[in-house]
Protein backbone atom coordinates (compact mmCIF):
# COMPACT_ATOMS: atom_id res chain seq x y z
CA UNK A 1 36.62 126.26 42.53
CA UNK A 2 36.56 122.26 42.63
CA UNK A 3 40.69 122.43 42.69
CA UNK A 4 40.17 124.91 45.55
CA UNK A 5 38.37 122.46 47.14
CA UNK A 6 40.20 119.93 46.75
CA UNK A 7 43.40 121.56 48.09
CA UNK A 8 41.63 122.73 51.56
CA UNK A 9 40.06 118.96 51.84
CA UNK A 10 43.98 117.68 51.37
CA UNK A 11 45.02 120.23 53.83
CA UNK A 12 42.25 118.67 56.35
CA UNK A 13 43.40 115.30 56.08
CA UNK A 14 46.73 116.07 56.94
CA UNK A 15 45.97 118.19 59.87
CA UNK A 16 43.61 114.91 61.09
CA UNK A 17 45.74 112.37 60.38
CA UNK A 18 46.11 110.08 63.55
CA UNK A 19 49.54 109.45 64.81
CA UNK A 20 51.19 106.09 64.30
CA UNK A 21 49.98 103.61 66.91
CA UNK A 22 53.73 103.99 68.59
CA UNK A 23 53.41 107.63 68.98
CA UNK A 24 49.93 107.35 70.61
CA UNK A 25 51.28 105.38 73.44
CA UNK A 26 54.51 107.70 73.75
CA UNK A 27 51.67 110.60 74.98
CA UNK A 28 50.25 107.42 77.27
CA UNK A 29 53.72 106.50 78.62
CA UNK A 30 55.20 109.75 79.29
CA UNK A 31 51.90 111.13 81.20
CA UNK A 32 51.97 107.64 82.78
CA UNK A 33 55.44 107.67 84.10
CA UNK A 34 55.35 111.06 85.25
CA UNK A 35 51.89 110.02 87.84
CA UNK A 36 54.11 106.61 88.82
CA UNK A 37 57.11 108.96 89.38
CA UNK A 38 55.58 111.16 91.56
CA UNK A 39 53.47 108.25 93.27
CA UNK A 40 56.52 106.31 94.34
CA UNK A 41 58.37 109.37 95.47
CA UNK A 42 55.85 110.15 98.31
CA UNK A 43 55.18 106.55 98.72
CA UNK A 44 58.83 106.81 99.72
CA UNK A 45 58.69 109.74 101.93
CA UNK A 46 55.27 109.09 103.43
CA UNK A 47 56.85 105.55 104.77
CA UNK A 48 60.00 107.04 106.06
CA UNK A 49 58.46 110.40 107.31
CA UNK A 50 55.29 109.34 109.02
CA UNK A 51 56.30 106.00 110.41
CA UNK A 52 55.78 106.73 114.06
CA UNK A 53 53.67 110.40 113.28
CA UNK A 54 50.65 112.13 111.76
CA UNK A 55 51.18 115.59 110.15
CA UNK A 56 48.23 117.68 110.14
CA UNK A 57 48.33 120.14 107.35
CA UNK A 58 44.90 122.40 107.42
CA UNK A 59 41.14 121.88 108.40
CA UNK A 60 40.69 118.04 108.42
CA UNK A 61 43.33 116.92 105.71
CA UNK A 62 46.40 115.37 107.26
CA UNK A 63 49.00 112.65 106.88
CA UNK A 64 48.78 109.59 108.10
CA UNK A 65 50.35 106.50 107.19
CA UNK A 66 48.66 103.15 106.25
CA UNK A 67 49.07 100.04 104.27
CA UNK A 68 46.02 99.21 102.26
CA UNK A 69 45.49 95.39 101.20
CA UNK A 70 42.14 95.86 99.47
CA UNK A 71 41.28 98.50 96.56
CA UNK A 72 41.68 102.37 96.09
CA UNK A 73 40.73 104.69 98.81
CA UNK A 74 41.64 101.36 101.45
CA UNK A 75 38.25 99.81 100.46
CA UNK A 76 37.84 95.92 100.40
CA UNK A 77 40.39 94.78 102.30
CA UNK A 78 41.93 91.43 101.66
CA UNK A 79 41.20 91.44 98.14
CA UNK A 80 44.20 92.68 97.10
CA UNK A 81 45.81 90.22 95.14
CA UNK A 82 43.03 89.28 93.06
CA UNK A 83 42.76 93.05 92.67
CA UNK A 84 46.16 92.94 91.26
CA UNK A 85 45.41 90.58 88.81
CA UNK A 86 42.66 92.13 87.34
CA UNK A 87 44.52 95.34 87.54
CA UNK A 88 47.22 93.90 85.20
CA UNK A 89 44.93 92.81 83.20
CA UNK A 90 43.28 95.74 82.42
CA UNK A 91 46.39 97.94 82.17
CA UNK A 92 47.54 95.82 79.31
CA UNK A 93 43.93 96.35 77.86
CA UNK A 94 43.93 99.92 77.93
CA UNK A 95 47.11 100.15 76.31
CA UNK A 96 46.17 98.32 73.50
CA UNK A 97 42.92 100.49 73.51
CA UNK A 98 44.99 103.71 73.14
CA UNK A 99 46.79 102.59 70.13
CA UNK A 100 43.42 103.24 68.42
CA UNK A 101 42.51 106.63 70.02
CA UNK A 102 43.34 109.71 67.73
CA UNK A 103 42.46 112.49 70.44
CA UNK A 104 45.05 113.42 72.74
CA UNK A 105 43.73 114.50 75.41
CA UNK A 106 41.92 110.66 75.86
CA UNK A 107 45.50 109.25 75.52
CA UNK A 108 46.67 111.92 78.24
CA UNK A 109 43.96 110.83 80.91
CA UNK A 110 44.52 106.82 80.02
CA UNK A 111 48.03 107.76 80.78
CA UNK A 112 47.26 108.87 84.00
CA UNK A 113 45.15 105.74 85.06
CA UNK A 114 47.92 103.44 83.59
CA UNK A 115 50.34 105.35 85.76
CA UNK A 116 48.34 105.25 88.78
CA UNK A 117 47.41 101.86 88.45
CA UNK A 118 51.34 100.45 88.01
CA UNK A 119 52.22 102.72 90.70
CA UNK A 120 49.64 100.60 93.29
CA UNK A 121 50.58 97.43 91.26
CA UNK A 122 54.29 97.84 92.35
CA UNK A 123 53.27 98.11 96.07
CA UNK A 124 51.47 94.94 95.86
CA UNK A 125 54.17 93.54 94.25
CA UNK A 126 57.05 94.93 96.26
CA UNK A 127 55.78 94.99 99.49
CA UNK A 128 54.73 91.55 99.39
CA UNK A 129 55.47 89.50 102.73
CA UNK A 130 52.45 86.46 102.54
CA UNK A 131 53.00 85.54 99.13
CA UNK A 132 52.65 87.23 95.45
CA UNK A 133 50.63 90.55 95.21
CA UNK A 134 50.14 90.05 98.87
CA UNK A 135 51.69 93.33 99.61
CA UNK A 136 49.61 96.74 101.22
CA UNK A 137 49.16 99.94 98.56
CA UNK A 138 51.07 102.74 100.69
CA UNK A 139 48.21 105.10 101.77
CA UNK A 140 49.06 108.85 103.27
CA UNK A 141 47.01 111.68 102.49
CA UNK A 142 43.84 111.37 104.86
CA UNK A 143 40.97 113.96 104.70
CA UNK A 144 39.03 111.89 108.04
CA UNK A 145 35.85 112.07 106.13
CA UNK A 146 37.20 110.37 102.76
CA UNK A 147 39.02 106.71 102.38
CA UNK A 148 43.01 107.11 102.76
CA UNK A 149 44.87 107.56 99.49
CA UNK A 150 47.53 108.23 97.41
CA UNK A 151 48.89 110.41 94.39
CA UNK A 152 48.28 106.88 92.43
CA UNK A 153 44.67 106.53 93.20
CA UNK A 154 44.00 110.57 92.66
CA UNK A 155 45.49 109.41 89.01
CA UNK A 156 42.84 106.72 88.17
CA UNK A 157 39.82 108.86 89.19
CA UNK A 158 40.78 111.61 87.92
CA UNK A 159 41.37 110.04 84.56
CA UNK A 160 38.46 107.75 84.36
CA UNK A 161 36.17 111.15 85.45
CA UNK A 162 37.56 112.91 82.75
CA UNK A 163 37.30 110.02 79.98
CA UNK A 164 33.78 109.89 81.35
CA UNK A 165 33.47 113.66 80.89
CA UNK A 166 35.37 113.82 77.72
CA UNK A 167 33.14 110.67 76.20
CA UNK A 168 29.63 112.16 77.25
CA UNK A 169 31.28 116.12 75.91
CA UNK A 170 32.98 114.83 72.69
CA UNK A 171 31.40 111.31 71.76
CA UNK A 172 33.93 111.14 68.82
CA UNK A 173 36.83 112.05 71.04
CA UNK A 174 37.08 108.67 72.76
CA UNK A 175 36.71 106.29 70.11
CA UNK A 176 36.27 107.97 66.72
CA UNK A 177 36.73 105.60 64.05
CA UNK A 178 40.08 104.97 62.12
CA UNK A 179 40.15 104.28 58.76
CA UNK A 180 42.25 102.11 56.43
CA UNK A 181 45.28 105.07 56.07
CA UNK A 182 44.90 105.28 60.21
CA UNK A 183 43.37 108.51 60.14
CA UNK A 184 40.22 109.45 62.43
CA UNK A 185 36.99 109.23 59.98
CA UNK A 186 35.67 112.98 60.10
CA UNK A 187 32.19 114.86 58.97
CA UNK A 188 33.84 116.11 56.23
CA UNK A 189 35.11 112.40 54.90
CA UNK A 190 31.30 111.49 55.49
CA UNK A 191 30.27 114.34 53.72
CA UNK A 192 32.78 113.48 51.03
CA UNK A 193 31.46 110.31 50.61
CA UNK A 194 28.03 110.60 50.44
CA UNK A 195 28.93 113.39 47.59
CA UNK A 196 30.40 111.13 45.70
CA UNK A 197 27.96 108.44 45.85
CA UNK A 198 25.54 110.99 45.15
CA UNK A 199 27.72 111.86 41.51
CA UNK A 200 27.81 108.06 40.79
CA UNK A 201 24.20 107.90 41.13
CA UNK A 202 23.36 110.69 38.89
CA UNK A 203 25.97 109.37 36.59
CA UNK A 204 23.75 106.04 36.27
CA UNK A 205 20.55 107.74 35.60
CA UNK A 206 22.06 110.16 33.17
CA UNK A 207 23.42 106.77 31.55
CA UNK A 208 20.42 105.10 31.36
CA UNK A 209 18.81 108.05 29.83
CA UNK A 210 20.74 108.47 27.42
CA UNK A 211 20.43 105.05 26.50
CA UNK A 212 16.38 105.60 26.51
CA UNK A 213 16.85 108.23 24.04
CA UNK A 214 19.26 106.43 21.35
CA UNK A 215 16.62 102.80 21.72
CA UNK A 216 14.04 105.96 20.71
CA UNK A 217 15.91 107.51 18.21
CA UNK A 218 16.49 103.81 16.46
């Protein structure tokens, strides 16, 4: 039975066992690139296509071209290159962040906040003509009720929505902790533990007793 055990435990530990910190950000990268891809590819069109034009598509939503100095969805404008900053900042911080999450679908919605968030960054950057990260975030797809924005910004809220989700859903899932072999701690390894301490306790007393009894027997 306790071999049994033993062998479905082992068997649990390698099926949990987090990936190495470079293969965490591989799943970040590749779900990154794929949002900045896409993001600079209408960027692209949406400046060469609806230069002089609007293209309505179906009830309010439409295209319409804009440059956007402030944040996402064109809101405080003229902030931009502090905004850029900061925004450099924190992409560097949530990489290093997702070296230390084992769950991948967290690393697959940081990927798509780091990939919208480079995407804007390059506009600012790019597009620049009063000075560094002076340039305006290309803005197209306009609902008339909602802030103008892009395929970047629909990247960064829908990522940090679902982190939200996925943190208030599965607590564990966005930041369980690693331990010392760099695999996620589980209920089972808890459960593990406490067993053991439990054994090493009983072990003591039975000790101790037995000590009792020979001082008694002498």
């Amino acid at each position: 039975m306790s071999a049994s055990k033993t062998e479905t435990g082992d068997a649990h530990a390698v099926g949990v066992q987090a990936a190495p910190d470079n293969a965490r950000l591989r799943l970040v990268a590749a779900v990154g690139a794929v949002v900045l891809v896409l993001d600079q590819i209408t960027k692209i069109w949406a400046v060469a296509a609806l230069d002089d034009r609007i293209i309505d598509l179906f009830w309010t939503a439409r295209f319409r071209l804009i440059y956007n100095t402030g944040s996402a969805f064109s809101l405080g404008e003229g902030i931009g290159r502090w905004l850029g900053i900061v925004i450099a900042f924190v992409v560097v911080g949530v990489l290093w962040y997702a070296r230390t999450l084992p769950d991948r679908r967290a690393r697959f919605l940081l990927g798509m906040i780091v990939g919208g968030a480079i995407g804007n960054l390059i506009d600012r950057i790019f597009r620049a003509d009063d000075g560094f990260l002076s340039g305006g975030v290309v803005d197209f797809i306009d609902f008339q009720w909602w802030p103008v924005f892009n395929i970047a910004d629909i990247g960064v809220v829908c990522g940090a929505i679902g982190l939200a989700v996925l943190s208030f859903v599965l607590p564990e899932a966005a930041g369980a902790p690693i331990d010392s072999a760099g695999a996620p701690e589980t209920d089972d390894d808890a459960a593990a533990e406490s067993a053991s301490s439990l054994d090493d306790e009983s072990d003591l007393v039975s000790a101790g007793e037995l000590d009792d009894s020979n001082d008694r027997d002498e």
